[in-house]
Protein backbone atom coordinates (compact mmCIF):
# COMPACT_ATOMS: atom_id res chain seq x y z
CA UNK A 1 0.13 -22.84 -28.03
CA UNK A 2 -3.50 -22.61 -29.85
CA UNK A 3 -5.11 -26.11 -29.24
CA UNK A 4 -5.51 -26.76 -33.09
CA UNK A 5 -1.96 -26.59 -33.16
CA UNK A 6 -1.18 -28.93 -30.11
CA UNK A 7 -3.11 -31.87 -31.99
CA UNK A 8 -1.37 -31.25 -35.02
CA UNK A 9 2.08 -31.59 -33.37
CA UNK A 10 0.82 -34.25 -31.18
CA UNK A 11 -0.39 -36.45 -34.11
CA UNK A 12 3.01 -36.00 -35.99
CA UNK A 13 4.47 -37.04 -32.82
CA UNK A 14 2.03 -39.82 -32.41
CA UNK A 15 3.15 -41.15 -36.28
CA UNK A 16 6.55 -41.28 -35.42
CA UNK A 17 6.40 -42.92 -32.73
CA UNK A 18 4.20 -45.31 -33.81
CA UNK A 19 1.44 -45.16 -31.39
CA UNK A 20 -1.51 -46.29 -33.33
CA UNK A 21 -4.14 -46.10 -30.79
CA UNK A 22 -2.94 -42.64 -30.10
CA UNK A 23 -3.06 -41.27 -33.72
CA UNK A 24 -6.11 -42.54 -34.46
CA UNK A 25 -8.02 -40.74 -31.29
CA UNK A 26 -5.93 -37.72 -32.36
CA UNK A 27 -7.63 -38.02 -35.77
CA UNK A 28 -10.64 -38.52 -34.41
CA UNK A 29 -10.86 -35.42 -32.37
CA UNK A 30 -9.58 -33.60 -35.34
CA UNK A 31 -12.50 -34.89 -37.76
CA UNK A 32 -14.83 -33.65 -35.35
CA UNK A 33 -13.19 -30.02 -34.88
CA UNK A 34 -13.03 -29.99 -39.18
CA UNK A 35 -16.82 -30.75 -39.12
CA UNK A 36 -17.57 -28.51 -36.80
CA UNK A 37 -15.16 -25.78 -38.70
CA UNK A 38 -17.87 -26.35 -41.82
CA UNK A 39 -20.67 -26.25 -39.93
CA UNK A 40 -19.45 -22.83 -38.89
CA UNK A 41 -18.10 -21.52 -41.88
CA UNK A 42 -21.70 -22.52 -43.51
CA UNK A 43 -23.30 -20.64 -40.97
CA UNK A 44 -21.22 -17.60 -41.97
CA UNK A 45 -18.99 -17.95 -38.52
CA UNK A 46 -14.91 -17.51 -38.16
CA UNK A 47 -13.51 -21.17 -37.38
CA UNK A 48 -13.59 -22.63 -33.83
CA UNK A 49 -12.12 -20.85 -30.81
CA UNK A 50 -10.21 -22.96 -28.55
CA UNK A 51 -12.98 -22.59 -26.28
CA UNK A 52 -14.78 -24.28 -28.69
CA UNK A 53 -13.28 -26.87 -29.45
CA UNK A 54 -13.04 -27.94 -25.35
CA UNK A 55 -16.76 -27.51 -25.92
CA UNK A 56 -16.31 -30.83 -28.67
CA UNK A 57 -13.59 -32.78 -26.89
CA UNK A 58 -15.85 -32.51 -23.42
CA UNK A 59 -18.91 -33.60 -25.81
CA UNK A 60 -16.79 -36.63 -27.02
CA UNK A 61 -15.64 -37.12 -23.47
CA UNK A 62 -19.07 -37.64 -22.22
CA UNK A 63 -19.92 -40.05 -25.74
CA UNK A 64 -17.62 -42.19 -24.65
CA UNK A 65 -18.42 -42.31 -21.12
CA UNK A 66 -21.69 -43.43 -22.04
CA UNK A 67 -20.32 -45.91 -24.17
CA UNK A 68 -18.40 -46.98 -21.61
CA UNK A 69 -20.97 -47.85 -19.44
CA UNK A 70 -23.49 -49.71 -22.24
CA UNK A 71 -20.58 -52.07 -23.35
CA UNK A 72 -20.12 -52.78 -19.45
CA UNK A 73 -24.14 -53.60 -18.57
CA UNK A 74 -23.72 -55.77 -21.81
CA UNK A 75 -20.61 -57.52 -21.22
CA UNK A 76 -18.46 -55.83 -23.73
CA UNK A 77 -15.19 -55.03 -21.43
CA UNK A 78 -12.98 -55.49 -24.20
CA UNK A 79 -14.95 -52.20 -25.89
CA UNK A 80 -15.47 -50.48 -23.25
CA UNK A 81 -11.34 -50.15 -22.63
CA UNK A 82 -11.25 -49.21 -26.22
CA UNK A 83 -13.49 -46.23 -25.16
CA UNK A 84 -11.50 -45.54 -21.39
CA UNK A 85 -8.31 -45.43 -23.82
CA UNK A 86 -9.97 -43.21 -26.12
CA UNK A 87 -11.55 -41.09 -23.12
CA UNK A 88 -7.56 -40.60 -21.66
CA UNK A 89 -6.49 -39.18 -24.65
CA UNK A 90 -8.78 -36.78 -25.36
CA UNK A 91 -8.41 -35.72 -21.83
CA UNK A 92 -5.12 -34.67 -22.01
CA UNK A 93 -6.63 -31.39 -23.84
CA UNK A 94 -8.79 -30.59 -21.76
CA UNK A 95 -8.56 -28.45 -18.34
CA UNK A 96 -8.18 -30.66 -15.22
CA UNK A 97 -12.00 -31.11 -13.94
CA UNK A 98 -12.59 -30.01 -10.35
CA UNK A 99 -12.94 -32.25 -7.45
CA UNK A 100 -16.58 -32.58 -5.23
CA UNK A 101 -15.16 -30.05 -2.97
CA UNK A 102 -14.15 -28.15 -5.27
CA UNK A 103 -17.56 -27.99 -7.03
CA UNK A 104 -19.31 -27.16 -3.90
CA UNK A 105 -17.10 -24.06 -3.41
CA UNK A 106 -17.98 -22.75 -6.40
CA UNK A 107 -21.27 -23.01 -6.35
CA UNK A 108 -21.88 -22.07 -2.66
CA UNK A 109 -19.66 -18.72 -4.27
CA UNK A 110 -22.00 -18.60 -7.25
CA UNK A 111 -25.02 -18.09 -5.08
CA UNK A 112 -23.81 -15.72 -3.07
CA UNK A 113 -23.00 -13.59 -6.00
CA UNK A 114 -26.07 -14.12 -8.17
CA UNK A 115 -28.17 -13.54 -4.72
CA UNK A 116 -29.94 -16.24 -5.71
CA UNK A 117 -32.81 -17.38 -2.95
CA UNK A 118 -34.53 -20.25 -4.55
CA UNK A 119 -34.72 -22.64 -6.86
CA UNK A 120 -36.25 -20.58 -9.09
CA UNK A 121 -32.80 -18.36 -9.49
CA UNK A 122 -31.07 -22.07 -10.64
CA UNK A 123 -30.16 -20.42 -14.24
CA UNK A 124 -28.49 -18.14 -13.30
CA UNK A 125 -26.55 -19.73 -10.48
CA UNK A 126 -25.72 -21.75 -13.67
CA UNK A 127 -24.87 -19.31 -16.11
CA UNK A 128 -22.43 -17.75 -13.55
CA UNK A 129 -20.74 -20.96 -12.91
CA UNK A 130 -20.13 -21.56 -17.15
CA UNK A 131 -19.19 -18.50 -17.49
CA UNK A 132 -16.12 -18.37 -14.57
CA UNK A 133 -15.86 -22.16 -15.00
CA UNK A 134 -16.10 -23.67 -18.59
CA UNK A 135 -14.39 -26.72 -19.30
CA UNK A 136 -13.23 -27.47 -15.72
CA UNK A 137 -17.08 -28.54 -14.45
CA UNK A 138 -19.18 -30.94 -14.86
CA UNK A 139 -22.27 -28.78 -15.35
CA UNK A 140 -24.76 -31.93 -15.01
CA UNK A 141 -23.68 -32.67 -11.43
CA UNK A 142 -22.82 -28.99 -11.06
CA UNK A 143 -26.39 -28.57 -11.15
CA UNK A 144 -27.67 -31.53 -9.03
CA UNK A 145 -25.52 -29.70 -6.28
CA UNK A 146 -26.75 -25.90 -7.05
CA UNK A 147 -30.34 -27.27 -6.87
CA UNK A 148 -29.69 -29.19 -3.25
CA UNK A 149 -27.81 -25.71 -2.03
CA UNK A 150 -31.03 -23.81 -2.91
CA UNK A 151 -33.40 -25.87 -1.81
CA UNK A 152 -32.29 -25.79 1.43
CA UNK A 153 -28.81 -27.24 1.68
């Protein structure tokens, strides 16, 4: 089922059942995917893919992460589980991430097939890991990792 559609459903499931928290994350996400929708049709462009939408919900993932962890350093628990409840919703639509291990597979895989020697070849190490891997790495410490491995790792 198209991912539009799965938030639809899941928000008319959401109302029934009365989960308020729930619904309004639901709504959330699907603000952001309408936005984005004009943004795109003022551009001239088609409507999301599902790919991009995963491109928004992992954006909002990492908002709130970083939310999480300003309402922490300032004593704010009671917002910051707001955003960790937020956060486990919108995860539910998105791929499940890989682990460390994982990761390091990949990438060690990615360098082999880009030939890549040095740090200098860290784009495209890169590019070939978004490209067989989008939505199920986290391309920040993704790259911490590629740039150890070529370095001298």
């Amino acid at each position: 089922m198209p991912l539009r559609e799965r938030l639809t459903d899941d928000m008319k499931t959401a109302m029934k059942a009365g989960e308020k928290a729930r619904l309004s994350t639901i709504r959330l996400v699907q603000a952001a995917v309408k936005d984005k929708d004009i943004e795109a049709r003022g551009a001239g462009k088609e409507p999301l893919s599902d790919d991009e939408i995963m491109a928004v919900l992992q954006k909002m993932v990492k908002q709130r992460q970083e939310s999480i962890g300003i309402y922490e350093a300032n004593g704010r628990p009671e917002l910051a589980a707001g955003e960790r409840d937020e956060v486990a919703v919108i995860a539910t639509y998105l791929p499940q991430q890989m682990d460390e291990a994982e990761m390091e597979a990949a990438v060690a895989a990615a360098v082999a097939e880009t030939g890549a020697a040095s740090v200098k070849d860290m784009g495209k190490v890169i590019a070939k890991l978004r490209e067989d891997f989008a939505g199920r790495m986290d391309f920040a410490k993704a790259s911490g990792v590629v740039k150890a491995k070529l370095a001298g790792g």
